[in-house]
C-alpha atoms as a PDB file:
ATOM      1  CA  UNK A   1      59.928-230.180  60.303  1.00  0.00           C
ATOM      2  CA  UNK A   2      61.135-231.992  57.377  1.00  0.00           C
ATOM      3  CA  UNK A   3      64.943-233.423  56.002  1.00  0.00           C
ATOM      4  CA  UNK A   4      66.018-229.676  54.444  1.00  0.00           C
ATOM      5  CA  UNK A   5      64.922-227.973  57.426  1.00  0.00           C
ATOM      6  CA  UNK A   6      66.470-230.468  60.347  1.00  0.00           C
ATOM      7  CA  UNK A   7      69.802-230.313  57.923  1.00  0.00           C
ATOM      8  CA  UNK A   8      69.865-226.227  58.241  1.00  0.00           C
ATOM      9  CA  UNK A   9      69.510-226.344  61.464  1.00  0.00           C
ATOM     10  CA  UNK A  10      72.306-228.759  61.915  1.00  0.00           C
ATOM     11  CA  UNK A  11      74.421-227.015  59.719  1.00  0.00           C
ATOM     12  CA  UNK A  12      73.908-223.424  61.265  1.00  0.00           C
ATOM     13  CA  UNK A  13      74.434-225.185  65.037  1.00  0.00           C
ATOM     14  CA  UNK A  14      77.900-226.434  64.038  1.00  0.00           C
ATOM     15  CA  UNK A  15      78.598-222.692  62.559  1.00  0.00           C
ATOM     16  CA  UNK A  16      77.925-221.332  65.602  1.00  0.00           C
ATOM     17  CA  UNK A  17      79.451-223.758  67.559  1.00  0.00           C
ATOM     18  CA  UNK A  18      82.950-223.924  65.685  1.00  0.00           C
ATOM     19  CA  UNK A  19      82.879-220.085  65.738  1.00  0.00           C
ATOM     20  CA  UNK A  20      82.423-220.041  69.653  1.00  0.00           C
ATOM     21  CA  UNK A  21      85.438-222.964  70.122  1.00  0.00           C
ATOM     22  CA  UNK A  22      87.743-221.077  67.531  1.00  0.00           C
ATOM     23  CA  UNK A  23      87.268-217.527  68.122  1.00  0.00           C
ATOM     24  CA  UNK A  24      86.163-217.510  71.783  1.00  0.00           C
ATOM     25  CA  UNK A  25      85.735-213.700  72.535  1.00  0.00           C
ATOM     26  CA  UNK A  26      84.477-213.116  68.900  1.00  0.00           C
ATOM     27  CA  UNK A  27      81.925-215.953  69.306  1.00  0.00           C
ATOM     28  CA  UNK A  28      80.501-213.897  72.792  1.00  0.00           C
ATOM     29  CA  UNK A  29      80.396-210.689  70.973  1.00  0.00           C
ATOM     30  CA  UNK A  30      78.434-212.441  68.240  1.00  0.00           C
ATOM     31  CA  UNK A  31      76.019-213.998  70.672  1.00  0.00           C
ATOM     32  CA  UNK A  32      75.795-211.562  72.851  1.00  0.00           C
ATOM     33  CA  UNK A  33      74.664-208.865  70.522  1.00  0.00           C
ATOM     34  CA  UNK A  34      72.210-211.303  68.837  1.00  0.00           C
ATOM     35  CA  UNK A  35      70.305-211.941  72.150  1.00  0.00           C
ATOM     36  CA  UNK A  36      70.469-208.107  72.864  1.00  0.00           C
ATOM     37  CA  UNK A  37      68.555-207.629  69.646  1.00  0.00           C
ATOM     38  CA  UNK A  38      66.201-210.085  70.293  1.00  0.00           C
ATOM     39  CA  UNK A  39      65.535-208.729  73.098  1.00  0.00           C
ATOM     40  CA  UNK A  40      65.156-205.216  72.069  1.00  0.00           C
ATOM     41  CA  UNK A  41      63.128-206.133  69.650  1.00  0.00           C
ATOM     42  CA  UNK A  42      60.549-207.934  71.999  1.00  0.00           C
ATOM     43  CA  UNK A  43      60.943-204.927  74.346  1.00  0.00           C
ATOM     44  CA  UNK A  44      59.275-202.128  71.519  1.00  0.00           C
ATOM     45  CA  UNK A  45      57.131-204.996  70.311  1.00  0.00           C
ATOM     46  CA  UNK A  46      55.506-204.833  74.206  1.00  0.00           C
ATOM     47  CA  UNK A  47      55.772-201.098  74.372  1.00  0.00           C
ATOM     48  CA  UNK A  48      54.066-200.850  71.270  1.00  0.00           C
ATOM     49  CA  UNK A  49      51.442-203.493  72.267  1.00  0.00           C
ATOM     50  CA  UNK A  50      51.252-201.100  75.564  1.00  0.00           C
ATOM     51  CA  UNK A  51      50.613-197.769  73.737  1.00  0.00           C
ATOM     52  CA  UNK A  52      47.798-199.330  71.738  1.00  0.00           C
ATOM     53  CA  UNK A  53      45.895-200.436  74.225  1.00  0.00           C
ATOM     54  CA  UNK A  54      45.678-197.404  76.116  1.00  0.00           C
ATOM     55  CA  UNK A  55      42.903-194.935  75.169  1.00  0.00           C
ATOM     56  CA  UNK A  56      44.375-191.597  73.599  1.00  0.00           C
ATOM     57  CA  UNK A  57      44.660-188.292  76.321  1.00  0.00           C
END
């Protein structure tokens, strides 16, 4: 990880943060749909992983 990276990271934390502490319900909403796309996303890429690995009928 160098400077530029470590810096956006920073930067992009204190977003997130100062959203959360000044917009409370906003801030969940924001998170909340984030994590649920995340985790969609890992759910087809394991269902997809699934299908492939099962011969054809």
């Amino acid at each position: 990880m160098n400077v530029l990276d470590l810096t956006k990271a920073t930067v992009l934390c204190a977003a997130i943060a100062f959203l959360v502490y000044s917009y409370p319900v906003l801030g969940q909403i924001v998170i909340i749909g984030l994590l649920s796309v995340l985790w969609l996303s890992c759910a087809l890429q394991t269902v997809q992983t699934v299908r492939r690995r099962q011969p054809p009928v």
